[in-house]
C-alpha atoms as a PDB file:
ATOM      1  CA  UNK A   1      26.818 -29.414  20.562  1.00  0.00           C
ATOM      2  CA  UNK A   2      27.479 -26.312  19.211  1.00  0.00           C
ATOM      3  CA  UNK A   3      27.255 -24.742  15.399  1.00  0.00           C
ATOM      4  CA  UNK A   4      29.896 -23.049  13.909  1.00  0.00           C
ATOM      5  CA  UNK A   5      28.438 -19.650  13.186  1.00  0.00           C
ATOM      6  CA  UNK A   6      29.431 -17.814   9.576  1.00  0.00           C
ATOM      7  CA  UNK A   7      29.713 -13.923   9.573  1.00  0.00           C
ATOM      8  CA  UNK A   8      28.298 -12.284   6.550  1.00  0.00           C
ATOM      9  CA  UNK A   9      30.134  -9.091   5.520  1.00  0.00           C
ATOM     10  CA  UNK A  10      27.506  -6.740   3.385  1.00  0.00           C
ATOM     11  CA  UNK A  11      29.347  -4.239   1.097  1.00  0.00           C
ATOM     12  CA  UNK A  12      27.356  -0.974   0.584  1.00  0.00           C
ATOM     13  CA  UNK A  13      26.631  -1.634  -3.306  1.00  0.00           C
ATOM     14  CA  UNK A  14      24.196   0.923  -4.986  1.00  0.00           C
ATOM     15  CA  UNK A  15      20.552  -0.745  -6.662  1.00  0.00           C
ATOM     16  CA  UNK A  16      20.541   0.481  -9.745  1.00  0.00           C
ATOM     17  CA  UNK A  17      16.827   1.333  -9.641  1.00  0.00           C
ATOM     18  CA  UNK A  18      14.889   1.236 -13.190  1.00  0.00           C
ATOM     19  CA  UNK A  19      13.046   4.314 -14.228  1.00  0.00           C
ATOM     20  CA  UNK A  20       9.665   2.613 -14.326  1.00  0.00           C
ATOM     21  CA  UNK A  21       9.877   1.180 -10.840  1.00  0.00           C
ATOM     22  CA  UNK A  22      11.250   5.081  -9.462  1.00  0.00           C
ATOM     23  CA  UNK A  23       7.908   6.332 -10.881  1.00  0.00           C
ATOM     24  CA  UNK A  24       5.733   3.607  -9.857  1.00  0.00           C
ATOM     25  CA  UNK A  25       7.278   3.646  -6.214  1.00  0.00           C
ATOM     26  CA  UNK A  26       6.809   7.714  -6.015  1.00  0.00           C
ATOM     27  CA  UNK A  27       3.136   7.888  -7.194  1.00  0.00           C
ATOM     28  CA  UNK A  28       2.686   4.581  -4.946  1.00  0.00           C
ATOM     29  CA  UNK A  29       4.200   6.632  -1.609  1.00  0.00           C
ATOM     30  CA  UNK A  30       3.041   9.876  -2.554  1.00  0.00           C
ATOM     31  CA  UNK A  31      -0.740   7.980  -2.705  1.00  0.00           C
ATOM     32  CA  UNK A  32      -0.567   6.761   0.270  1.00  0.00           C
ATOM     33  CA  UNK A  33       0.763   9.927   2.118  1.00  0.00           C
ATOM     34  CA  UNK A  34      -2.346  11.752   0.474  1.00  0.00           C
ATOM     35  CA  UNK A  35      -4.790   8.894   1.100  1.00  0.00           C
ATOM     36  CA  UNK A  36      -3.205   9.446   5.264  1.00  0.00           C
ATOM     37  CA  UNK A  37      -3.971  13.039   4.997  1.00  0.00           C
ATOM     38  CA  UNK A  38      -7.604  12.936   3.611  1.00  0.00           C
ATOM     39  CA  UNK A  39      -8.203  10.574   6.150  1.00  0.00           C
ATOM     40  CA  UNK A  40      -6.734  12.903   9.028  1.00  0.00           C
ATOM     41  CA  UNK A  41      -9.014  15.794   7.411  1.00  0.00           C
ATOM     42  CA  UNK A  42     -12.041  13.556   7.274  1.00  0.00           C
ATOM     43  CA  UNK A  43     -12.037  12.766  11.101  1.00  0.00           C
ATOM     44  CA  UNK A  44     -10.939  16.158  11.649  1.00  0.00           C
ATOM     45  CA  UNK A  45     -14.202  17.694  10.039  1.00  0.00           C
ATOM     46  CA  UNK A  46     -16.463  14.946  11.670  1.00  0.00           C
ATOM     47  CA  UNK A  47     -14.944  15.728  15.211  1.00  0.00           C
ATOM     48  CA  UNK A  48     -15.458  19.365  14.869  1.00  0.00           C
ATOM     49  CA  UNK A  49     -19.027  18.523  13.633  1.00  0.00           C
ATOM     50  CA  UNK A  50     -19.206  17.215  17.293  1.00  0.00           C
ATOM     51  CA  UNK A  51     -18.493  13.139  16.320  1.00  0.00           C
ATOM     52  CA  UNK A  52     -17.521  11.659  19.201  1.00  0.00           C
ATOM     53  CA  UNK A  53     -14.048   9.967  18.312  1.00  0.00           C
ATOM     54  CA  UNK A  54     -15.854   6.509  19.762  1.00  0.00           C
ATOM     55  CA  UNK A  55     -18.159   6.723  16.616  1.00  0.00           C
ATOM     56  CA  UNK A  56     -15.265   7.112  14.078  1.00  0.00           C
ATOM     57  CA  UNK A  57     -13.009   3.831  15.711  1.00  0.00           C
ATOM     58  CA  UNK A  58     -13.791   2.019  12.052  1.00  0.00           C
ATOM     59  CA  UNK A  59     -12.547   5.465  10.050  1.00  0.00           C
ATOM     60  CA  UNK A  60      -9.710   6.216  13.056  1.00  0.00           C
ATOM     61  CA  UNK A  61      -8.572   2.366  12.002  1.00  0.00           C
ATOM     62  CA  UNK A  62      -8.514   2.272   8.041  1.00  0.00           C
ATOM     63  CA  UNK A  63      -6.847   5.679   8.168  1.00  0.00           C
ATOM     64  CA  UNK A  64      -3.518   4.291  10.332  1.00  0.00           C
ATOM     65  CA  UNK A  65      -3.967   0.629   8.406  1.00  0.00           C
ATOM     66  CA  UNK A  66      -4.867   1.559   4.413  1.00  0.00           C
ATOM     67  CA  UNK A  67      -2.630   4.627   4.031  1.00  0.00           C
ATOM     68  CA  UNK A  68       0.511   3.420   5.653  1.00  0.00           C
ATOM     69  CA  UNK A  69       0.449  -0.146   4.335  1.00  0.00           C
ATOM     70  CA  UNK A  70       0.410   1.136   1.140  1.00  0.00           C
ATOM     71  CA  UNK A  71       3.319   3.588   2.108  1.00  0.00           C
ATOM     72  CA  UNK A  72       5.108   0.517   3.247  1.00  0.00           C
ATOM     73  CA  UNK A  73       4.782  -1.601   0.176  1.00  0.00           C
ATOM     74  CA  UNK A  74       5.767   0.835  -2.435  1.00  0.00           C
ATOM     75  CA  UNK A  75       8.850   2.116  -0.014  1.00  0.00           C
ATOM     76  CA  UNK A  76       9.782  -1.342  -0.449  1.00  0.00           C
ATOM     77  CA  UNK A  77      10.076  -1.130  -4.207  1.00  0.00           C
ATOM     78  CA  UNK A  78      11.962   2.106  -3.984  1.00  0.00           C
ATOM     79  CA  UNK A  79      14.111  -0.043  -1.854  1.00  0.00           C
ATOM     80  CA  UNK A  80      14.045  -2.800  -4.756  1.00  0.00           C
ATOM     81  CA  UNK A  81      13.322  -5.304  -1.897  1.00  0.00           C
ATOM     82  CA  UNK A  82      12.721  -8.948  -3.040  1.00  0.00           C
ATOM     83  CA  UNK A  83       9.818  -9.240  -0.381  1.00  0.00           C
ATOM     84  CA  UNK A  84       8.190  -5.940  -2.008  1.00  0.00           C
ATOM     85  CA  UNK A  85       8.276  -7.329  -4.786  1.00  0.00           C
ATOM     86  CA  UNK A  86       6.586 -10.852  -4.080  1.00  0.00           C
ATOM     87  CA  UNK A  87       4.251  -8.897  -1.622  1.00  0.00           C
ATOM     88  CA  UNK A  88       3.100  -7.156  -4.703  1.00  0.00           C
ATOM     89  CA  UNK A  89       2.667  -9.818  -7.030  1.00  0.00           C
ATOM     90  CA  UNK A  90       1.340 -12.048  -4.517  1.00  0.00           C
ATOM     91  CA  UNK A  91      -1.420  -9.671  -2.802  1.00  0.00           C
ATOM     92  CA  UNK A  92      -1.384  -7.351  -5.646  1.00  0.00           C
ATOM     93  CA  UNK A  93      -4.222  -9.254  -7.123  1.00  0.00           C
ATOM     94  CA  UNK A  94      -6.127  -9.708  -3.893  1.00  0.00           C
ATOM     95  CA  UNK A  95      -5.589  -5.954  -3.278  1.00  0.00           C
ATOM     96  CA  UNK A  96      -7.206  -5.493  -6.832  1.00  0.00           C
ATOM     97  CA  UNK A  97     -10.392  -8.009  -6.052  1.00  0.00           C
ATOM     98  CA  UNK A  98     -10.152  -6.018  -2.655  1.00  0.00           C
ATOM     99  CA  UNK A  99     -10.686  -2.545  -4.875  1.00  0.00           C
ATOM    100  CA  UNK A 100     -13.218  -4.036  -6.966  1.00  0.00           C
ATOM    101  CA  UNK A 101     -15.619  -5.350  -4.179  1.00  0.00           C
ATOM    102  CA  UNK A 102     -15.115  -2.151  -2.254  1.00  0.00           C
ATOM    103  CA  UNK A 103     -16.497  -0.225  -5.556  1.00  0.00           C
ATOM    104  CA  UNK A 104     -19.102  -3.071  -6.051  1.00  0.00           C
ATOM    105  CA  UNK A 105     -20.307  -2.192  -2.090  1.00  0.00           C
ATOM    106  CA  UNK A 106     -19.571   1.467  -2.189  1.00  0.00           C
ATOM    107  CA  UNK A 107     -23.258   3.288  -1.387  1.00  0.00           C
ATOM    108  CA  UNK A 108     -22.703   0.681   2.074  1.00  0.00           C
ATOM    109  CA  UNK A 109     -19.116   1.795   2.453  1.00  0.00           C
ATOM    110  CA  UNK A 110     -19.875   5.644   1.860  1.00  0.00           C
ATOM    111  CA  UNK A 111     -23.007   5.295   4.062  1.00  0.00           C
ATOM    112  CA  UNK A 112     -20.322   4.681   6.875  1.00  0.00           C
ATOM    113  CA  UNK A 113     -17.602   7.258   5.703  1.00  0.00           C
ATOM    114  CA  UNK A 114     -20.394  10.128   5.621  1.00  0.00           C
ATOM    115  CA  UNK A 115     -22.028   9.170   8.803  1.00  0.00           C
ATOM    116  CA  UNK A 116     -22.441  12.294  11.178  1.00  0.00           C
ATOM    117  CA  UNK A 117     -21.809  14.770   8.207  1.00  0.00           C
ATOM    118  CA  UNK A 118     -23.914  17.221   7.122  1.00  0.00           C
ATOM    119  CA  UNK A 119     -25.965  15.763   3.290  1.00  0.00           C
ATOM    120  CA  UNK A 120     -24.458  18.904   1.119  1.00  0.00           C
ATOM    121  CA  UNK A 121     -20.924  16.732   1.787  1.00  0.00           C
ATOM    122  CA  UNK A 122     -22.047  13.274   1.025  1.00  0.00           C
ATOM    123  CA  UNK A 123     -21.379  14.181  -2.759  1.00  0.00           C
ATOM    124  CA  UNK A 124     -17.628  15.163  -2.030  1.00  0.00           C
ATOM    125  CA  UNK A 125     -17.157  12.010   0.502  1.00  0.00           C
ATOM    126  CA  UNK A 126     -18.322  10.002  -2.267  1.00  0.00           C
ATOM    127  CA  UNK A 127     -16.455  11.444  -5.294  1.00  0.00           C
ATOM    128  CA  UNK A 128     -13.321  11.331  -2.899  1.00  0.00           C
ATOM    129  CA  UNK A 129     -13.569   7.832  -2.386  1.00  0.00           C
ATOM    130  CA  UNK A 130     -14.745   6.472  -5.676  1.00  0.00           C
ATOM    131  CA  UNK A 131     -11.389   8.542  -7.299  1.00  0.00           C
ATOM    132  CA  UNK A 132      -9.283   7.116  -4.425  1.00  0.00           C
ATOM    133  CA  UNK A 133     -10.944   3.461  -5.199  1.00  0.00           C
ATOM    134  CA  UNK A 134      -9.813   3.761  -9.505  1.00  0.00           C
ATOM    135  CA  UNK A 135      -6.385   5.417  -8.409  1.00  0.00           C
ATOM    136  CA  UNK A 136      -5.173   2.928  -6.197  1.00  0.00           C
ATOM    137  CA  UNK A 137      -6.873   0.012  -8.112  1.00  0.00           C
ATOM    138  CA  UNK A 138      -4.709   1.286 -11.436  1.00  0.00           C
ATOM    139  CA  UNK A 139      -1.864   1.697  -9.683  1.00  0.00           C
ATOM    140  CA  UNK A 140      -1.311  -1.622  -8.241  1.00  0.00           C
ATOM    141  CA  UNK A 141      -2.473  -3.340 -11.495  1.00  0.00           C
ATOM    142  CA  UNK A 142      -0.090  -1.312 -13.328  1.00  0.00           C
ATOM    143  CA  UNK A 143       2.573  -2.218 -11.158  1.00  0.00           C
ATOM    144  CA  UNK A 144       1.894  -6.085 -10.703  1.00  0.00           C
ATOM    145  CA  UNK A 145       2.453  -5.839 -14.410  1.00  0.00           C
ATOM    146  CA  UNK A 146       5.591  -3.656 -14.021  1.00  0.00           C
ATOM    147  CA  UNK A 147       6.670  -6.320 -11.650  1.00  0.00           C
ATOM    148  CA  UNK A 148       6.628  -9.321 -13.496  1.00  0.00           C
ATOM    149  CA  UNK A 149       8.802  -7.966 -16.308  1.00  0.00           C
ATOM    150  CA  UNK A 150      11.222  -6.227 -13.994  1.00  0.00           C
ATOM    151  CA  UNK A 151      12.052  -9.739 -11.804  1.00  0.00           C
ATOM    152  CA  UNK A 152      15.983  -9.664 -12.590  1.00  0.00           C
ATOM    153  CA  UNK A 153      15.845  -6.251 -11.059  1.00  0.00           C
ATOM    154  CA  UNK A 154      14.684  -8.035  -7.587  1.00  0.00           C
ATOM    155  CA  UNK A 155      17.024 -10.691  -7.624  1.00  0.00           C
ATOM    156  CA  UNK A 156      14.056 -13.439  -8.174  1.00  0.00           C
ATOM    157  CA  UNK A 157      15.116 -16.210  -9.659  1.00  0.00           C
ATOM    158  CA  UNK A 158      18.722 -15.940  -8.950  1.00  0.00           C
ATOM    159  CA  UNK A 159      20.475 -18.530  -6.939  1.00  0.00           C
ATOM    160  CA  UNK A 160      20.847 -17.165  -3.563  1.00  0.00           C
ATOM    161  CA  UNK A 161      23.950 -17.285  -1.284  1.00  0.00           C
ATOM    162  CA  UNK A 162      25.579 -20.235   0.614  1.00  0.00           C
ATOM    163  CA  UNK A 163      25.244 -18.761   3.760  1.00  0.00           C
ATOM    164  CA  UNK A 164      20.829 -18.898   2.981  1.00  0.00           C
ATOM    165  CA  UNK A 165      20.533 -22.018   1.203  1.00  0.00           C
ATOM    166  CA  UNK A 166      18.918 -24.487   3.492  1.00  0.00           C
ATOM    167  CA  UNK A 167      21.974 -26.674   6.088  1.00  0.00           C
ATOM    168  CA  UNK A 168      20.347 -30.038   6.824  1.00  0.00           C
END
């Protein structure tokens, strides 16, 4: 038995990309990219402190995983990408509660983060990351709300082609 296959020919069509949703997308990317590089800097300083890279495996990790998975999800919006978009709304909220625990927990969190540094930088790690915390938290609640008034723009709701509606 054998199916009968159906070749999909995509025309290059430009995404007319809302104004809102080009802002939201660049502050989202350019976040993340600065998020990567205080990161970088951070186990930069503690390794020429003399940190052994071993000890920063939890700070190595969240700076390759947090920065760039933000990166990815707002690229997707600037891509107008129906998975961004439900990827936002969906784990936008959880992201949020995410934000908000992380604040709730932060003298625990910052106790790691400043581990190996000298005290007179504590005050800097911990600035850094409770500005990084209300930044990203505002950011992603602004643009869940963005998101649900801009659903046309994603094609959600729309009635999808033959060739992906579900073949019994």
């Amino acid at each position: 038995m054998s199916r009968t296959g159906i070749r999909v020919v995509s025309s290059s069509m430009r995404v007319q990309r809302p104004v809102g949703l080009a802002i939201l997308a660049g502050i989202g990317v350019a976040s993340g990219i600065a998020l990567a590089l205080l990161a970088v800097a951070l186990i930069a300083y503690k390794a020429a402190l003399g940190v052994s890279l071993a000890m920063q495996i939890i700070d190595i990790a969240l700076a390759i995983i947090v920065p760039f998975t933000i990166v990815w999800f707002f690229w997707g919006l600037w891509e107008v990408m129906q998975s961004a978009w439900w990827s936002h709304v969906i784990g936008g909220p959880l992201a949020a509660a995410g934000l908000g625990a992380a604040f709730v927990w932060r003298s625990s969190i910052i106790g790691l983060l400043v581990r190996g540094l000298p005290v007179a930088v504590h005050q800097w790690v911990e600035t850094g990351f409770v500005w990084s915390v209300w930044i990203i938290l505002i950011l992603e609640l602004l643009t869940v709300m963005y998101l649900l008034t801009a659903w046309k723009t994603f094609g959600i709701g729309a009635p999808k082609p033959l060739w992906e509606r579900l073949r019994l």
